[in-house]
C-alpha atoms as a PDB file:
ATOM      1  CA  UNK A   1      22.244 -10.290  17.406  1.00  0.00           C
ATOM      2  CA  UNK A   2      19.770  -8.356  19.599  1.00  0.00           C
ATOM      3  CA  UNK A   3      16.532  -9.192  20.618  1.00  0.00           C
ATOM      4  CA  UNK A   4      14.757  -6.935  18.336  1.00  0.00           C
ATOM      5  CA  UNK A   5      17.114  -8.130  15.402  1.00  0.00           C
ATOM      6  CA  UNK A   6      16.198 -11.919  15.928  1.00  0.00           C
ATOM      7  CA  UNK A   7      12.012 -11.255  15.844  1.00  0.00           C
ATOM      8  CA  UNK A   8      12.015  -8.913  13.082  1.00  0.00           C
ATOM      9  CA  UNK A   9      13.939 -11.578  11.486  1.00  0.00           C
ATOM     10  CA  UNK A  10      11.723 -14.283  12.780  1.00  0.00           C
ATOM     11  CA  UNK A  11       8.457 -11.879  11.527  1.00  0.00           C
ATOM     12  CA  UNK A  12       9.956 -11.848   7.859  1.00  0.00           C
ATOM     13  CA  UNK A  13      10.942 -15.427   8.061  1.00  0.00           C
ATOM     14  CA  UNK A  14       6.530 -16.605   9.325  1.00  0.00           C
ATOM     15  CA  UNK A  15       5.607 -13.995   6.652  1.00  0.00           C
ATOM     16  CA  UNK A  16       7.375 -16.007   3.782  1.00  0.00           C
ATOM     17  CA  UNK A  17       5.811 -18.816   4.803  1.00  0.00           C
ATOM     18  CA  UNK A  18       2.373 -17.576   4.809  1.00  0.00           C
ATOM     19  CA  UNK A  19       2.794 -15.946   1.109  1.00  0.00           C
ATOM     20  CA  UNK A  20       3.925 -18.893  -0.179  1.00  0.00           C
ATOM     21  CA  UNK A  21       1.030 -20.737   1.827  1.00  0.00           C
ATOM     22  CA  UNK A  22      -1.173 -18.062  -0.304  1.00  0.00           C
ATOM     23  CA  UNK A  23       0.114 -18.450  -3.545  1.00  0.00           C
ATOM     24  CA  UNK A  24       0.570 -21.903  -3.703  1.00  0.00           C
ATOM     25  CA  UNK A  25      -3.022 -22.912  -2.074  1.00  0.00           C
ATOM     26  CA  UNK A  26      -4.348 -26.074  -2.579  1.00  0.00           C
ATOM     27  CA  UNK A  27      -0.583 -26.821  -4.230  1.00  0.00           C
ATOM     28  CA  UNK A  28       0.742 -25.872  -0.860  1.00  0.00           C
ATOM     29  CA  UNK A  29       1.321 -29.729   0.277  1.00  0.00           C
ATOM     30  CA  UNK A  30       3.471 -30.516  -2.706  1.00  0.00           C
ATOM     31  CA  UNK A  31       5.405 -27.983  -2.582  1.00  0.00           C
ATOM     32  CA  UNK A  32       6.152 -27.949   0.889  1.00  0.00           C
ATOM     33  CA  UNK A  33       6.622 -31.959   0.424  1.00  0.00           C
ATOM     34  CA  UNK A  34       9.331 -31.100  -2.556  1.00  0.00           C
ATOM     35  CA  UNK A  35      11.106 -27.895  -0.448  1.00  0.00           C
ATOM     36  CA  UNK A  36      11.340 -29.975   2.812  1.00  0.00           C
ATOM     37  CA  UNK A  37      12.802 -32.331   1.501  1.00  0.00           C
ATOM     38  CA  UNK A  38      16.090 -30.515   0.039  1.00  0.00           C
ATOM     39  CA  UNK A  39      15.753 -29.010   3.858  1.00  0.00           C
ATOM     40  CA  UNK A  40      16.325 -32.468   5.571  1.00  0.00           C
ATOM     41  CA  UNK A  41      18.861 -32.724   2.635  1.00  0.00           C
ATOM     42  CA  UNK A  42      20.283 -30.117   4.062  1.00  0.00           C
ATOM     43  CA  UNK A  43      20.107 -31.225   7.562  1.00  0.00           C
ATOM     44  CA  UNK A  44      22.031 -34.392   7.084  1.00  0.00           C
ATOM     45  CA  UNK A  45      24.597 -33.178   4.554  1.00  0.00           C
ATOM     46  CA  UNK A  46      25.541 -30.005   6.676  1.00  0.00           C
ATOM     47  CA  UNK A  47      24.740 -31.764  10.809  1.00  0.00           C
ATOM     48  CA  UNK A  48      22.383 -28.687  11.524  1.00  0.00           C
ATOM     49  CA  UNK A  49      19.282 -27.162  12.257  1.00  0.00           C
ATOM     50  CA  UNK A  50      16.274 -26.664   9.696  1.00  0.00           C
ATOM     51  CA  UNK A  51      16.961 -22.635   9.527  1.00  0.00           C
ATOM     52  CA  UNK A  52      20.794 -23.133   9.029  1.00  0.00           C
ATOM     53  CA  UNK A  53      20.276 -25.680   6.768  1.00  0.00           C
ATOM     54  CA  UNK A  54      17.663 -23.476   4.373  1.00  0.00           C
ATOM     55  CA  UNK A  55      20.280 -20.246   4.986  1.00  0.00           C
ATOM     56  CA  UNK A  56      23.289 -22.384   3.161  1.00  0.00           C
ATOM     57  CA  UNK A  57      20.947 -23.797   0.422  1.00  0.00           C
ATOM     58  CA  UNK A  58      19.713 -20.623   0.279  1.00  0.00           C
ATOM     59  CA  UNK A  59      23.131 -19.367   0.120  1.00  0.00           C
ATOM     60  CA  UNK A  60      24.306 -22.270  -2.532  1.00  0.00           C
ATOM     61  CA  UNK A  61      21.241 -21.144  -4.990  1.00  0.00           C
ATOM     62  CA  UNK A  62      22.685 -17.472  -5.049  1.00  0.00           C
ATOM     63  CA  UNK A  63      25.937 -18.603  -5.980  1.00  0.00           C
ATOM     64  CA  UNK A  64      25.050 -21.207  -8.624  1.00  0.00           C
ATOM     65  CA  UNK A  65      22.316 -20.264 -10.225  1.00  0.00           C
ATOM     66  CA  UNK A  66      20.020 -17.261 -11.466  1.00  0.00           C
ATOM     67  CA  UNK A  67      17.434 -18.148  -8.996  1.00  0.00           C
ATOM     68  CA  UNK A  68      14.579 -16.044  -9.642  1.00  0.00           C
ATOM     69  CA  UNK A  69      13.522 -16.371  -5.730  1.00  0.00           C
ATOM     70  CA  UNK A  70      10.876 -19.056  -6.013  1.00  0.00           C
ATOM     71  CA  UNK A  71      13.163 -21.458  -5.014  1.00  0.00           C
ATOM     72  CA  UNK A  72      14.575 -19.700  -1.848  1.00  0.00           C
ATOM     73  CA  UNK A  73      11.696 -18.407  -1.125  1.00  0.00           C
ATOM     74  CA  UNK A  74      10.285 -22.319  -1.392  1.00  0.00           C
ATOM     75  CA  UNK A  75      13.066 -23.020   1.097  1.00  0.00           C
ATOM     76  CA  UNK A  76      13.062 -20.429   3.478  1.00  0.00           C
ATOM     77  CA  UNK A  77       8.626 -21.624   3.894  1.00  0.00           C
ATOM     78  CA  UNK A  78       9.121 -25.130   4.647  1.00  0.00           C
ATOM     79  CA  UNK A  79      11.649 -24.564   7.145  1.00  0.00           C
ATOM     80  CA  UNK A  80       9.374 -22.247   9.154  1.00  0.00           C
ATOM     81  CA  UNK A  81       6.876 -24.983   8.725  1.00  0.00           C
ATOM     82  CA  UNK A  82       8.863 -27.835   9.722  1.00  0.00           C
ATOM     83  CA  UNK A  83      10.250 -25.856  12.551  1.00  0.00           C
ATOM     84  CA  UNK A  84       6.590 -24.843  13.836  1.00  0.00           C
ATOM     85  CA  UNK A  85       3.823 -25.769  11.770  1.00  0.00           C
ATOM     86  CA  UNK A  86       0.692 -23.459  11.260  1.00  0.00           C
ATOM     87  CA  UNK A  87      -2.708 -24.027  12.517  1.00  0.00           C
ATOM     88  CA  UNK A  88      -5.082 -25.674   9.520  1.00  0.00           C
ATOM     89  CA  UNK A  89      -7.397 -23.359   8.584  1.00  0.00           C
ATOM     90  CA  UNK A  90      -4.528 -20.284   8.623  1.00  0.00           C
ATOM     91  CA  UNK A  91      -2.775 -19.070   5.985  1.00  0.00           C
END
């Protein structure tokens, strides 16, 4: 993957996070308290990181269910956040 590939990536990854951050608002702590916790989940079950973890449950949603995208989108913001948490204050 090249350089520019990985932080457009990483862009679209901080800018899920900080819609669902918006939408949720005051919400925000329970659902990132639900969605990081099928991350860890994740963690354990598969022995890897928080991103490859929420990319295979991400992955596991598409092919089970009708996921409308709440739910992966859920996933995919609480793995930014456990990976590097935003300042208070920030959306």
């Amino acid at each position: 993957m090249s350089t520019e590939t990985a932080v457009r990536i990483a862009a679209k990854l901080y800018e899920i996070r900080d819609i669902r951050k918006k939408l949720m608002g005051d919400k925000w702590p329970a659902d990132f308290a639900e969605f990081s916790g099928y991350v860890r989940s994740g963690m354990q079950k598969f022995a890897c990181d928080e991103l490859d973890a929420a990319k295979r449950i991400v992955e596991e949603l598409q092919v089970r269910f009708l996921d409308s995208g709440g739910d992966q989108m859920g996933i995919l913001a609480a793995a930014v956040e456990m990976m590097e948490p935003s300042v208070e204050g920030k959306p």
